[in-house]
Protein backbone atom coordinates (compact mmCIF):
# COMPACT_ATOMS: atom_id res chain seq x y z
CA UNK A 1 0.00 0.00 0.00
CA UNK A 2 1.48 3.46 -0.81
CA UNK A 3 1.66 6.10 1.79
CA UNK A 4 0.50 9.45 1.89
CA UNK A 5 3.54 10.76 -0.59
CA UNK A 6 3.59 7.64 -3.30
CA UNK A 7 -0.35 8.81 -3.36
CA UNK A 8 0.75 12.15 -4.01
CA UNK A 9 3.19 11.22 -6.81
CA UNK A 10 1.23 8.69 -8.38
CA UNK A 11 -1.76 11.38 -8.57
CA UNK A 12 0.98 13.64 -9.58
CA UNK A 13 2.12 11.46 -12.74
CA UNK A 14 -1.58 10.70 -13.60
CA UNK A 15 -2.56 13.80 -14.13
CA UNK A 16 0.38 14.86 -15.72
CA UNK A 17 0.35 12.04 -18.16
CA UNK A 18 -3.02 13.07 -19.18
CA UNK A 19 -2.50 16.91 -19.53
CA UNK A 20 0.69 15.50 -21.93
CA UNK A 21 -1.30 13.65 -23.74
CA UNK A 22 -4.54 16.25 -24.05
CA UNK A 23 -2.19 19.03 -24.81
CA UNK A 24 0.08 17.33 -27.57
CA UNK A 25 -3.91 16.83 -28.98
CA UNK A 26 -4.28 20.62 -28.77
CA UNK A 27 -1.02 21.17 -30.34
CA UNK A 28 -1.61 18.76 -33.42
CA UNK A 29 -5.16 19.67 -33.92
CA UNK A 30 -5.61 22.96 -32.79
CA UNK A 31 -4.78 25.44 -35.40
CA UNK A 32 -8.10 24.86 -36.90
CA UNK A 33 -9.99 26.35 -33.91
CA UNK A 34 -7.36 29.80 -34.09
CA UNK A 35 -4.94 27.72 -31.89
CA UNK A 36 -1.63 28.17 -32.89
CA UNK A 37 0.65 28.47 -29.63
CA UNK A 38 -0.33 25.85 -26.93
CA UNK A 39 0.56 28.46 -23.64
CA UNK A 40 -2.42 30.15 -23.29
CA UNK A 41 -4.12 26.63 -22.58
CA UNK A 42 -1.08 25.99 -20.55
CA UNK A 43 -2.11 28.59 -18.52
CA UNK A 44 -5.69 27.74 -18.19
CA UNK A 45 -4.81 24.21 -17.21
CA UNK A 46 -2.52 25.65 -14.68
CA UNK A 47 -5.27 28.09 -13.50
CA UNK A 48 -7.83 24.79 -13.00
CA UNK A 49 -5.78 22.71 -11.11
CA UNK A 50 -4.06 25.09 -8.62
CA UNK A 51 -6.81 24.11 -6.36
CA UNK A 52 -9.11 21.77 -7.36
CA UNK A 53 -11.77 21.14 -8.39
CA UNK A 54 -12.46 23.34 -11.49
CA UNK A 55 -15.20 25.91 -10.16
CA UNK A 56 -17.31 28.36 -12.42
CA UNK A 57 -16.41 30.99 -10.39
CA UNK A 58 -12.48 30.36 -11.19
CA UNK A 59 -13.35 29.86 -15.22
CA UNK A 60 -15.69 33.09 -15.07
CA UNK A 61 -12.47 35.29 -13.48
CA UNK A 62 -10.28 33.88 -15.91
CA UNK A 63 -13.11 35.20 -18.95
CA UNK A 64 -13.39 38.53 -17.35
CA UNK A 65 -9.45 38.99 -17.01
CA UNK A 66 -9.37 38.18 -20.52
CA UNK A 67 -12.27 40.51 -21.38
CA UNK A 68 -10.40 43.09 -18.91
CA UNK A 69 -7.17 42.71 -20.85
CA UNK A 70 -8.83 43.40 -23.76
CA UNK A 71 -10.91 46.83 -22.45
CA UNK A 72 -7.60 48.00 -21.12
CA UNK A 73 -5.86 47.70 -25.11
CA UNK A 74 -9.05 49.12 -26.50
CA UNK A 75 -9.24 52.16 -23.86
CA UNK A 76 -5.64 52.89 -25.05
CA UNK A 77 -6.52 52.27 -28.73
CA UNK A 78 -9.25 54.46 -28.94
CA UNK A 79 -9.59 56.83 -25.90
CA UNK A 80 -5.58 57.72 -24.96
CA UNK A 81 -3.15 59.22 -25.91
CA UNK A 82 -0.14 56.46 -26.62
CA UNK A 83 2.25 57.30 -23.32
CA UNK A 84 3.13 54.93 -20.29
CA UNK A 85 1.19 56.92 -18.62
CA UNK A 86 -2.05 56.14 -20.30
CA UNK A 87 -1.25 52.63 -20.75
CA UNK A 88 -0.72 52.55 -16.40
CA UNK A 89 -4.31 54.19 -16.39
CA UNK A 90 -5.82 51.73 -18.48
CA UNK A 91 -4.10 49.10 -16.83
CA UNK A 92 -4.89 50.20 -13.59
CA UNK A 93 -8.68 50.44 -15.03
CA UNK A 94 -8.91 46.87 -15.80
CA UNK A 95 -7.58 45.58 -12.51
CA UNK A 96 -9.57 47.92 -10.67
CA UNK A 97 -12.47 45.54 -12.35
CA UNK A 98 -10.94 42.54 -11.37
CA UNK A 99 -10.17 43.51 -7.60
CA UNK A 100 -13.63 44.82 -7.14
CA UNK A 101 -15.20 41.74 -8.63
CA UNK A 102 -13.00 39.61 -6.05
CA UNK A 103 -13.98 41.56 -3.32
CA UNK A 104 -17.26 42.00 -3.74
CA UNK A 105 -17.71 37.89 -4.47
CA UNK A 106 -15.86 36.93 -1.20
CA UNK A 107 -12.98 35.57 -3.67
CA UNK A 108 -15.63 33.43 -5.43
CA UNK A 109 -14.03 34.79 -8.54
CA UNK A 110 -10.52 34.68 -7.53
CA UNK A 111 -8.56 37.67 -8.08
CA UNK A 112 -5.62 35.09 -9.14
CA UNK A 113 -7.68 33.48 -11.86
CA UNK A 114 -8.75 37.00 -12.99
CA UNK A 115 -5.24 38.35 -13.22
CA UNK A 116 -4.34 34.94 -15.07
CA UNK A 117 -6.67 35.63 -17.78
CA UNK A 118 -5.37 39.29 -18.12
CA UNK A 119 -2.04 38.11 -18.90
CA UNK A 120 -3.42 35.04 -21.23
CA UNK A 121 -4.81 37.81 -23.39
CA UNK A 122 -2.02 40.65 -23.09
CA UNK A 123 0.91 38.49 -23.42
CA UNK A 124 -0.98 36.76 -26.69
CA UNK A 125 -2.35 40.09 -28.17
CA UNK A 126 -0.02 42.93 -27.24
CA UNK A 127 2.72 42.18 -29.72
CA UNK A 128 0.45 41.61 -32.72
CA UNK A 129 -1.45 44.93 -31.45
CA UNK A 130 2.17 46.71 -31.14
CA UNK A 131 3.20 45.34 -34.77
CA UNK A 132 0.09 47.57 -35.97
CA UNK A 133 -2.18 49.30 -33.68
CA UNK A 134 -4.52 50.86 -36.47
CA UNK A 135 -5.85 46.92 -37.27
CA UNK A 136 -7.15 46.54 -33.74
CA UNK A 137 -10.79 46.94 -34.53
CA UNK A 138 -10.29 43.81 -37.24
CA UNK A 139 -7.50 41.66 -34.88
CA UNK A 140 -8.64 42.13 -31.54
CA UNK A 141 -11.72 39.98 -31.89
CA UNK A 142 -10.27 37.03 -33.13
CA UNK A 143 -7.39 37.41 -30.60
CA UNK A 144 -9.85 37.67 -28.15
CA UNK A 145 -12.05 34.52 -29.31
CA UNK A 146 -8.71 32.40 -29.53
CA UNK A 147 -7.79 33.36 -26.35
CA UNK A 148 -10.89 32.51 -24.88
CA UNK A 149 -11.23 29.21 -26.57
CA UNK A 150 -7.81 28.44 -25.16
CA UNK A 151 -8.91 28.87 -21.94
CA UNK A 152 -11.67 26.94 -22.41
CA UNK A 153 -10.06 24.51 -24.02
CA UNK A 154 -7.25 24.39 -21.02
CA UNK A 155 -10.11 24.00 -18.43
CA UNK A 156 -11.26 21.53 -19.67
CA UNK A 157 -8.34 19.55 -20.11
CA UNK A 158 -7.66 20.30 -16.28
CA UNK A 159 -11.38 19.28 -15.46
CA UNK A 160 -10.88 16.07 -17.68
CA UNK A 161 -7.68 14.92 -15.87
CA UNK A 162 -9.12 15.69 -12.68
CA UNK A 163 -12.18 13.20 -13.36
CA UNK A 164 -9.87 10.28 -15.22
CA UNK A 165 -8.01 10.49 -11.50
CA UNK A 166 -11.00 10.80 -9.41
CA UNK A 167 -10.07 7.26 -8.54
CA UNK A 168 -6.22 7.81 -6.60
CA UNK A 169 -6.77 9.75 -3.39
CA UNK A 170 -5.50 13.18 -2.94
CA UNK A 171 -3.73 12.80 0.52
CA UNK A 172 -3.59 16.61 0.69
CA UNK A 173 -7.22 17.08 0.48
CA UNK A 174 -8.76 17.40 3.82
CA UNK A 175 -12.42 17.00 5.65
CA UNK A 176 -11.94 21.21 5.70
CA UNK A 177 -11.19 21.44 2.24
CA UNK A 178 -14.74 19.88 1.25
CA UNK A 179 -15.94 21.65 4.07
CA UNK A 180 -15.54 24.91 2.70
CA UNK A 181 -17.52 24.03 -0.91
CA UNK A 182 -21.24 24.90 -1.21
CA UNK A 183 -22.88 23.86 -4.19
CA UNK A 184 -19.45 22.80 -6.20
CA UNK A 185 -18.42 26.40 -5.55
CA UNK A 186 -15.61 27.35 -3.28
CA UNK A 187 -15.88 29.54 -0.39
């Protein structure tokens, strides 16, 4: 019988095995679906399994840090003038969003998620928008739609490998971990 750590590390390689195999899927078939760099699902995947299980609350952060990234490029397309200055404003705009939305939830949208998605979509977008700013009303959609079906995509990979090891106990889950979920949401 293994002990609390070979349960960990057998858990461990499980899950990892599958997210290898789910992503290399991604990677192969994904370009159809706007898919053409595999981190932004990397991220997500990361996102779902920092502390599992996947919750909507965690997925619907992640959407509006990605929709929040997104505000924050157009406010300094469209509104600003192009200085650091206005790029910190519209920055500090969009996480303004995200913080209150934290708060104001009790962390049922985690700030972390939110801030995850934020950098899924500036990190993916900001160097196409920098190549040429005056095609953001045609590029930013798409950007935005891959970016979100990457994180889609990446939670469900991290939902899928959490329920194909359901079966291999997670020592490091507790009584007062399940104790603090309410309707599959975390508290």
């Amino acid at each position: 019988m293994l002990d609390n750590m070979g349960l960990l590390m057998a858990r461990t390689a499980l899950i990892g095995a599958v997210v290898a195999l789910l992503v290399a899927l991604v990677a192969v078939g994904g370009a159809p679906l706007g898919i053409t760099t595999i981190w932004p699902v990397l991220l997500a995947i990361g996102v779902g399994l920092a502390a599992r299980p996947v919750t909507i609350g965690r997925i619907a952060a992640y959407a509006v840090g990605t929709a929040a990234a997104w505000a924050a490029i157009a406010l300094g397309a469209g509104a600003l003038p192009q200085t650091a200055i206005a790029d910190a404003i519209a920055v500090l705009a969009a996480l303004a969003i995200l913080i209150v939305l934290a708060a104001v939830t009790a962390d049922r949208f985690p700030l972390w998620a939110g801030l995850a998605g934020y950098a899924a979509f500036a990190g993916y977008y900001e160097p196409i928008y920098a190549a040429n700013p005056t095609l953001f009303l045609s590029e930013s959609p798409v950007a935005l739609l891959t970016v979100l079906l990457a994180g889609a995509v990446g939670f469900a990979i991290a939902s899928l490998a959490d329920l194909l090891t359901a079966g291999v106990s997670d020592p490091q889950s507790t009584v007062d971990d399940h104790a603090l979920m309410i309707e599959g949401e975390a508290l």
